[in-house]
N, C-alpha and C. Protein backbone atom coordinates (compact mmCIF):
# COMPACT_ATOMS: atom_id res chain seq x y z
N UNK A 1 26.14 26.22 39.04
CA UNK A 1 24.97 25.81 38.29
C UNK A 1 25.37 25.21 36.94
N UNK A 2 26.38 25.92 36.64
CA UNK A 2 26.68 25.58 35.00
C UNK A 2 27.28 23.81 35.40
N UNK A 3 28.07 23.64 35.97
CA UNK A 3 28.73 22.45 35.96
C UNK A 3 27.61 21.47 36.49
N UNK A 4 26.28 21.54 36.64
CA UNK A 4 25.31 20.54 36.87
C UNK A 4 24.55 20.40 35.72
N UNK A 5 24.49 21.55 35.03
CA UNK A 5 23.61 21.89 33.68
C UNK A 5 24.09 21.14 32.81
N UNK A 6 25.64 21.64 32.32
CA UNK A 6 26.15 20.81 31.10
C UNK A 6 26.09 19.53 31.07
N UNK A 7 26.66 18.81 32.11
CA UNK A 7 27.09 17.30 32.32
C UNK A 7 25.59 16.55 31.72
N UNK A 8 24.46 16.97 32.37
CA UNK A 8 22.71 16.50 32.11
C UNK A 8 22.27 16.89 31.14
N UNK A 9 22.89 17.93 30.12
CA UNK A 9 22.56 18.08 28.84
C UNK A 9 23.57 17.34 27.42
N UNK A 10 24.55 17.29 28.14
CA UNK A 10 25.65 16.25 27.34
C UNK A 10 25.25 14.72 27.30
N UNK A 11 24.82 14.66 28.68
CA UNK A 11 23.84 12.92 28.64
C UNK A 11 22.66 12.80 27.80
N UNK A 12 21.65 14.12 28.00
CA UNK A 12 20.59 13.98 27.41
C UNK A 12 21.07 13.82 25.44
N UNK A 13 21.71 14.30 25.32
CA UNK A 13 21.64 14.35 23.64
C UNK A 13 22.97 13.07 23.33
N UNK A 14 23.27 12.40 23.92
CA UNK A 14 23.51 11.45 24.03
C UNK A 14 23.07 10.20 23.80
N UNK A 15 21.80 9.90 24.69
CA UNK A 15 20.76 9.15 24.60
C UNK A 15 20.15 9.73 23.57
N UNK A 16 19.70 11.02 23.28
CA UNK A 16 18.33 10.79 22.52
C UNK A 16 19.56 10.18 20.20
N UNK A 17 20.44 10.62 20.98
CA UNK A 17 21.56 10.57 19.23
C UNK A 17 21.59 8.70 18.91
N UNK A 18 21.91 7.98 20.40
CA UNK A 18 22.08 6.69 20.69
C UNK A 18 20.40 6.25 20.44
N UNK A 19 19.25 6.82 20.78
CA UNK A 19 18.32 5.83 20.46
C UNK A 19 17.97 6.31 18.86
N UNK A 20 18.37 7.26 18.57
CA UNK A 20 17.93 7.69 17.35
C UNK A 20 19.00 6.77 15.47
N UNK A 21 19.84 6.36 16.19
CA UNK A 21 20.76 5.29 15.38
C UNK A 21 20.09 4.28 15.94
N UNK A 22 19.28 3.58 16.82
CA UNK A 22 18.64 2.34 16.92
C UNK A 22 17.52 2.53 16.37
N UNK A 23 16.91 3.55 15.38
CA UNK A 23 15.62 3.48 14.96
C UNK A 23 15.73 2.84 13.81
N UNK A 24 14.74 2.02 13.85
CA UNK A 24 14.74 1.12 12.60
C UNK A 24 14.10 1.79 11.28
N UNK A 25 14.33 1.80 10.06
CA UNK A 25 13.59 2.60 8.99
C UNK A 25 11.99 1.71 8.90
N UNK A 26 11.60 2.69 8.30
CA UNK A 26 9.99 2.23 7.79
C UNK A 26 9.99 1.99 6.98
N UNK A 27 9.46 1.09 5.83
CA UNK A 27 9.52 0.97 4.57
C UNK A 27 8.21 0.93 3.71
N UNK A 28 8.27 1.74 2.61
CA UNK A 28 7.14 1.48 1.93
C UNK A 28 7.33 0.58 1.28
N UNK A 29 6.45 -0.54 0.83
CA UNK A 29 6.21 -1.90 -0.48
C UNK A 29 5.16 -1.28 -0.87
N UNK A 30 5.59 -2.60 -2.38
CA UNK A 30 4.59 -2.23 -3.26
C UNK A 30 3.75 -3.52 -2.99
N UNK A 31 1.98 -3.15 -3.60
CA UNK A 31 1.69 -4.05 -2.94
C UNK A 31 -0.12 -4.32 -4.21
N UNK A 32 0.67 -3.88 -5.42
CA UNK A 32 -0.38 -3.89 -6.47
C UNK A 32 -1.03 -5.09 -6.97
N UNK A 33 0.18 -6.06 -6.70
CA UNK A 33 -0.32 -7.50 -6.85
C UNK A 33 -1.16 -8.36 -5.92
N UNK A 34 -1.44 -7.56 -4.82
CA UNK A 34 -2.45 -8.28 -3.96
C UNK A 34 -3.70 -7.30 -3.69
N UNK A 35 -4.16 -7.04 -5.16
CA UNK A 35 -5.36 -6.06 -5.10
C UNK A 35 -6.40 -6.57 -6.44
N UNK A 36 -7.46 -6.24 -6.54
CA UNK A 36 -8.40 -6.85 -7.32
C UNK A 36 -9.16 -5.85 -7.44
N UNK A 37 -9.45 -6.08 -9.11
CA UNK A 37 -10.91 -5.18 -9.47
C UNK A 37 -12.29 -5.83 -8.90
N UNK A 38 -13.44 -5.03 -8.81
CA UNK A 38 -14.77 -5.47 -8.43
C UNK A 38 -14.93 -6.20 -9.29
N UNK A 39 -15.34 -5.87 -10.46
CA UNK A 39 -15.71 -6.48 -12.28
C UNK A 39 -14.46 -6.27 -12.36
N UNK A 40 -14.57 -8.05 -13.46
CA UNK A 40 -13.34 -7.99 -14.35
C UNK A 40 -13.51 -7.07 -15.51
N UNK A 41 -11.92 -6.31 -15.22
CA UNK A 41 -11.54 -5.36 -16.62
C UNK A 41 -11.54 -4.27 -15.81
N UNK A 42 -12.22 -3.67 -14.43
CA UNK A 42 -12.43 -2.84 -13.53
C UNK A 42 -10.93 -2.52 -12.90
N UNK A 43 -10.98 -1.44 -12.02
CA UNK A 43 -10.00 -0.71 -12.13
C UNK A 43 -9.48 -1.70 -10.35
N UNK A 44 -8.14 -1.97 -10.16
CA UNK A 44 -8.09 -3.00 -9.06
C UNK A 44 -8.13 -2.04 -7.23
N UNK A 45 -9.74 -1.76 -6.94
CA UNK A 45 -9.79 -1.04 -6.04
C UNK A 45 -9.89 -1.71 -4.99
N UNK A 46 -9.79 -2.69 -4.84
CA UNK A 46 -10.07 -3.73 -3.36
C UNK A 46 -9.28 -5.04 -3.41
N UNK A 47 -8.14 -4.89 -1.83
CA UNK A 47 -6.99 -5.52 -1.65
C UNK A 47 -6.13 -4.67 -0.38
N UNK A 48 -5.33 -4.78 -0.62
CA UNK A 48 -4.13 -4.60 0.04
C UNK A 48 -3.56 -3.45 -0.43
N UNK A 49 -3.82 -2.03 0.60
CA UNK A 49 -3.24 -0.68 -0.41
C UNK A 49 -2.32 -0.43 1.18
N UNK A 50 -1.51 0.41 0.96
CA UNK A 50 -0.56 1.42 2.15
C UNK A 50 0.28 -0.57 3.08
N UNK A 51 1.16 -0.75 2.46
CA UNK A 51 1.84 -1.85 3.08
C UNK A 51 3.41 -1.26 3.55
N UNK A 52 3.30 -1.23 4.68
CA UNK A 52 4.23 -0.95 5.07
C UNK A 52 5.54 -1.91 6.19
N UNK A 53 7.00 -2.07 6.38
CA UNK A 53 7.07 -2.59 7.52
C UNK A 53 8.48 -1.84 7.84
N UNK A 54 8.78 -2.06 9.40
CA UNK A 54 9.38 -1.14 10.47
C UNK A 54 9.97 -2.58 10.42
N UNK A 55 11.63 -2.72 10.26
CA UNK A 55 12.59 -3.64 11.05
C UNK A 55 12.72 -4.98 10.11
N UNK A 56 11.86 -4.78 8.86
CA UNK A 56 11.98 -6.03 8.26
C UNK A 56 12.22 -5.51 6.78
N UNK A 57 11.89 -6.72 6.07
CA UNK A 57 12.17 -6.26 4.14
C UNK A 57 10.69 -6.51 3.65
N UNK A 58 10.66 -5.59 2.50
CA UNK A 58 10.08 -6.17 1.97
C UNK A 58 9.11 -7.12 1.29
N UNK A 59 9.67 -8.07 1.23
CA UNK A 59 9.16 -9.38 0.83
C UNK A 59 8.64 -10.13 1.90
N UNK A 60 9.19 -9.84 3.05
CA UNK A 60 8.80 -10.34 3.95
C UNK A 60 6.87 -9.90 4.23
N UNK A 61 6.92 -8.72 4.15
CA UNK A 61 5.68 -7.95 4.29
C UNK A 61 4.67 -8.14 3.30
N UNK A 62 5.51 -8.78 2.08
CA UNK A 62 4.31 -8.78 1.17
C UNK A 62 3.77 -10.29 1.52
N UNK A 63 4.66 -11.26 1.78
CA UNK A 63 4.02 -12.87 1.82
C UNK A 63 3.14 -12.89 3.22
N UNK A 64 3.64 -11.77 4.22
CA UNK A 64 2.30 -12.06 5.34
C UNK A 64 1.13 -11.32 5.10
N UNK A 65 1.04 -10.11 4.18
CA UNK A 65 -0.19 -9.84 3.76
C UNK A 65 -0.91 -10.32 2.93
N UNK A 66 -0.11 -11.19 2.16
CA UNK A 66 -0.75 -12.54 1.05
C UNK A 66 -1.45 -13.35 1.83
N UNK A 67 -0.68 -13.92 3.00
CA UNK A 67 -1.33 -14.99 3.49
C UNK A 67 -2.69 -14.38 4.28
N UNK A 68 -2.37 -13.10 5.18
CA UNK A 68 -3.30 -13.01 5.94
C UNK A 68 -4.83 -12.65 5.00
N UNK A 69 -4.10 -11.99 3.72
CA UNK A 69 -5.15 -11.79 3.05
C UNK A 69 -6.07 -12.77 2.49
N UNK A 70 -5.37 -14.15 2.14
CA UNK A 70 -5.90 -15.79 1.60
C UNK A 70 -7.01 -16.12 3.46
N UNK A 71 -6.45 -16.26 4.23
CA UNK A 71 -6.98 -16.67 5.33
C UNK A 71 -8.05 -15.29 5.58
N UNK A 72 -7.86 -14.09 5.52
CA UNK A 72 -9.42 -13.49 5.79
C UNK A 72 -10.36 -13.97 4.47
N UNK A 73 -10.15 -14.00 3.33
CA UNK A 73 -10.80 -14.41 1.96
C UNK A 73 -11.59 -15.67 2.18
N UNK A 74 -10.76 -16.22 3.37
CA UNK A 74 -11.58 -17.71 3.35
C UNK A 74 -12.74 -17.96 4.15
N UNK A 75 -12.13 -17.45 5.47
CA UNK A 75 -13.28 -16.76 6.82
C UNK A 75 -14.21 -15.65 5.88
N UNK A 76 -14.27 -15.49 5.00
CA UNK A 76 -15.48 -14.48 4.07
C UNK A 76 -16.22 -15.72 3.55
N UNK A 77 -15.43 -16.41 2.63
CA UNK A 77 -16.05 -17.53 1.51
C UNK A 77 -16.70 -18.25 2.55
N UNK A 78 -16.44 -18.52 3.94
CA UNK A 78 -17.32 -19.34 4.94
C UNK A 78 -18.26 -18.84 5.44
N UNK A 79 -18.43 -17.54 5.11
CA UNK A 79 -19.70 -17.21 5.98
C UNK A 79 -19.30 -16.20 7.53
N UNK A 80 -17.74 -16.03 7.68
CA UNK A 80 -17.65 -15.42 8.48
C UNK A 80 -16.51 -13.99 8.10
N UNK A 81 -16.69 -13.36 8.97
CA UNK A 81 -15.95 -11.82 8.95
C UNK A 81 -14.81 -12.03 10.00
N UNK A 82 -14.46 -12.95 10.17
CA UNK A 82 -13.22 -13.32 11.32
C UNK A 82 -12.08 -12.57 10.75
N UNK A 83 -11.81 -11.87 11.51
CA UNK A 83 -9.87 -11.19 11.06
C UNK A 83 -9.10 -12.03 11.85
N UNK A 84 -8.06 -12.95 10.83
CA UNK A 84 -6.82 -13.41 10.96
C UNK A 84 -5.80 -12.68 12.50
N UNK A 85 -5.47 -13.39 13.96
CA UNK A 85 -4.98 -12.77 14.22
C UNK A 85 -3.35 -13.40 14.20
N UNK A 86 -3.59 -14.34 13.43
CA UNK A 86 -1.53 -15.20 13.94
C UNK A 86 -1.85 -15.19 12.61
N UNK A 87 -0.55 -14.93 11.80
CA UNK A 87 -0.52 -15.04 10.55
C UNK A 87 1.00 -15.21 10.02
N UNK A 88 1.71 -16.86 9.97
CA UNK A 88 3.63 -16.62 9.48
C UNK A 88 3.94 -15.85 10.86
N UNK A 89 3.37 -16.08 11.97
CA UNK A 89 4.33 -15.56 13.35
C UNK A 89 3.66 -14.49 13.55
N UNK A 90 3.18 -13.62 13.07
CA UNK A 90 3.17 -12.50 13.39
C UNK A 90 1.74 -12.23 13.95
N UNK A 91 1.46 -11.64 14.90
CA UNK A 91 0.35 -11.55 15.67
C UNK A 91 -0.75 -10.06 15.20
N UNK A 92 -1.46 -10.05 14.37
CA UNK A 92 -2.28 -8.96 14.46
C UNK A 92 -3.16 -8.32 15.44
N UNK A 93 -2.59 -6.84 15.12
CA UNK A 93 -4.34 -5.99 15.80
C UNK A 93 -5.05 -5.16 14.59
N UNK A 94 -6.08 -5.22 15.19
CA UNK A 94 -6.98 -4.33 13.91
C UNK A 94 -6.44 -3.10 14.70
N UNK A 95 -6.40 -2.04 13.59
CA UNK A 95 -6.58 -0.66 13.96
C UNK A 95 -7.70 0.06 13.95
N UNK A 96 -8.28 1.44 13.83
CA UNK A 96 -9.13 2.24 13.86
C UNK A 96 -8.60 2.16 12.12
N UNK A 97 -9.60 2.55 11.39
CA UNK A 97 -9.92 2.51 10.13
C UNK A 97 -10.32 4.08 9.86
N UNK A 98 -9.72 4.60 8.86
CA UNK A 98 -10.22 5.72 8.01
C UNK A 98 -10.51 6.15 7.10
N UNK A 99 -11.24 5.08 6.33
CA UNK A 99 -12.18 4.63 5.04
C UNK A 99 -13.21 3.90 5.42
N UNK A 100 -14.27 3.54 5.06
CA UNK A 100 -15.64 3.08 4.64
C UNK A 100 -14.81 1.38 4.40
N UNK A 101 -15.39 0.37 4.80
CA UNK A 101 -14.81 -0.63 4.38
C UNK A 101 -13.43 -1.55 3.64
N UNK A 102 -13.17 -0.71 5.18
CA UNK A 102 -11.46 -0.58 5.74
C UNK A 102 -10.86 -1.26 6.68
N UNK A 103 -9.99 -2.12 6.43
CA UNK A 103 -9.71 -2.84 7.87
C UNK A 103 -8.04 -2.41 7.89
N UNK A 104 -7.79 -1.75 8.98
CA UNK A 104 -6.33 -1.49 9.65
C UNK A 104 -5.79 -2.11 9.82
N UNK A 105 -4.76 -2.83 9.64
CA UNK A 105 -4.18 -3.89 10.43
C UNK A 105 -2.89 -4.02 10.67
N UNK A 106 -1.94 -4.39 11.81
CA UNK A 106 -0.86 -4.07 11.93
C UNK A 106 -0.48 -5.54 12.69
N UNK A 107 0.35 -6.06 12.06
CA UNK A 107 1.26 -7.27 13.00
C UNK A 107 2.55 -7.32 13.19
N UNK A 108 2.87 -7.81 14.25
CA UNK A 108 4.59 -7.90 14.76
C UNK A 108 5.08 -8.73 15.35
N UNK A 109 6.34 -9.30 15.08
CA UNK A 109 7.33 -10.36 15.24
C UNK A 109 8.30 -9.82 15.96
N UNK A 110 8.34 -10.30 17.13
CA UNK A 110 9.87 -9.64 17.70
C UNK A 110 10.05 -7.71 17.25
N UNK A 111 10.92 -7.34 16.75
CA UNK A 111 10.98 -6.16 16.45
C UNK A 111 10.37 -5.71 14.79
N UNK A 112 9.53 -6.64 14.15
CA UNK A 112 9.25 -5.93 12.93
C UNK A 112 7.76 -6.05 13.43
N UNK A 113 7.54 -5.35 12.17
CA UNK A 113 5.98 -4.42 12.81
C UNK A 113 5.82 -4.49 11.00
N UNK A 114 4.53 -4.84 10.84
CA UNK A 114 4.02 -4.86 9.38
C UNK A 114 2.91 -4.04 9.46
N UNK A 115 2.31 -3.07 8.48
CA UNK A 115 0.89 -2.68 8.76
C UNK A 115 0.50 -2.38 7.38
N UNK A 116 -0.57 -2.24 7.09
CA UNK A 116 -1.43 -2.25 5.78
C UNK A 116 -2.87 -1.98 6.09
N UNK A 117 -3.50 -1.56 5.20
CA UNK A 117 -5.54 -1.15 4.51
C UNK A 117 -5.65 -2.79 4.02
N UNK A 118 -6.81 -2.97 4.46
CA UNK A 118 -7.14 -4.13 3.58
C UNK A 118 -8.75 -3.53 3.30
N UNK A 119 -8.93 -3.22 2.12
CA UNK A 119 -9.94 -2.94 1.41
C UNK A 119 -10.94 -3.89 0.85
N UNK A 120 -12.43 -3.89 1.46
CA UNK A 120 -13.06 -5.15 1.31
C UNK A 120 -14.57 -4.77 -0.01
N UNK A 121 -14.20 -5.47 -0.93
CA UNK A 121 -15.77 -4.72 -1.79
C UNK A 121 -17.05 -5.14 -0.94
N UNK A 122 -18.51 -4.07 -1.44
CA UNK A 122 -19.52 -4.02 -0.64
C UNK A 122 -20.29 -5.10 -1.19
N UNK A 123 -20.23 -5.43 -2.31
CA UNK A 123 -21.25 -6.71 -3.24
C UNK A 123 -21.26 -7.99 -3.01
């Protein structure tokens, strides 16, 4: 028994050590500059809060939430509530939301994965 046991437990932690060095880190950004007060002088509560990305940098994450954020801003200024789904390559889904005028959103390129709150004022 033992010599069937070990061999399938030496594989198993094997694989799980081998996929666990292929995990890509998560990264938090900062993401204060793509946020806005309601009133000017107001405190900047609506924008782009929790930006995160899996497999990429940075900067990368902040210029597709810029853009996607310019392209939903515009579908608003037109009259529509359209969420951006191609945005710089990257393909969005909305998520389930867990705030009050909250949009989830997560997009991915090949192996990076971007996700962020996009916080919309009610006025």
């Amino acid at each position: 028994m033992r010599a069937i046991v070990l061999p399938l437990l030496t594989a198993a932690a094997l694989l799980l050590g081998a996929a666990a060095a292929e995990a890509r880190p998560t990264l938090t950004c900062r993401s204060a500059d793509l946020r806005y007060p309601f009133m000017a002088g107001g405190p900047k509560t609506f924008g782009v809060f929790a930006l995160r990305v899996t497999g990429g940098a940075c900067p990368t994450a902040h210029r597709v939430a810029a853009a996607w954020m310019r392209v939903f801003e515009s579908h608003l200024r037109a009259g529509s509530e359209k969420l951006p789904r191609d945005v710089l390559g990257f393909r969005f889904t909305n998520l389930p939301a867990h705030e009050a005028q909250t949009y989830s959103e997560r997009g991915r390129r090949g192996t990076t994965s971007i996700r962020f709150d996009y916080r919309v004022p009610n006025g």
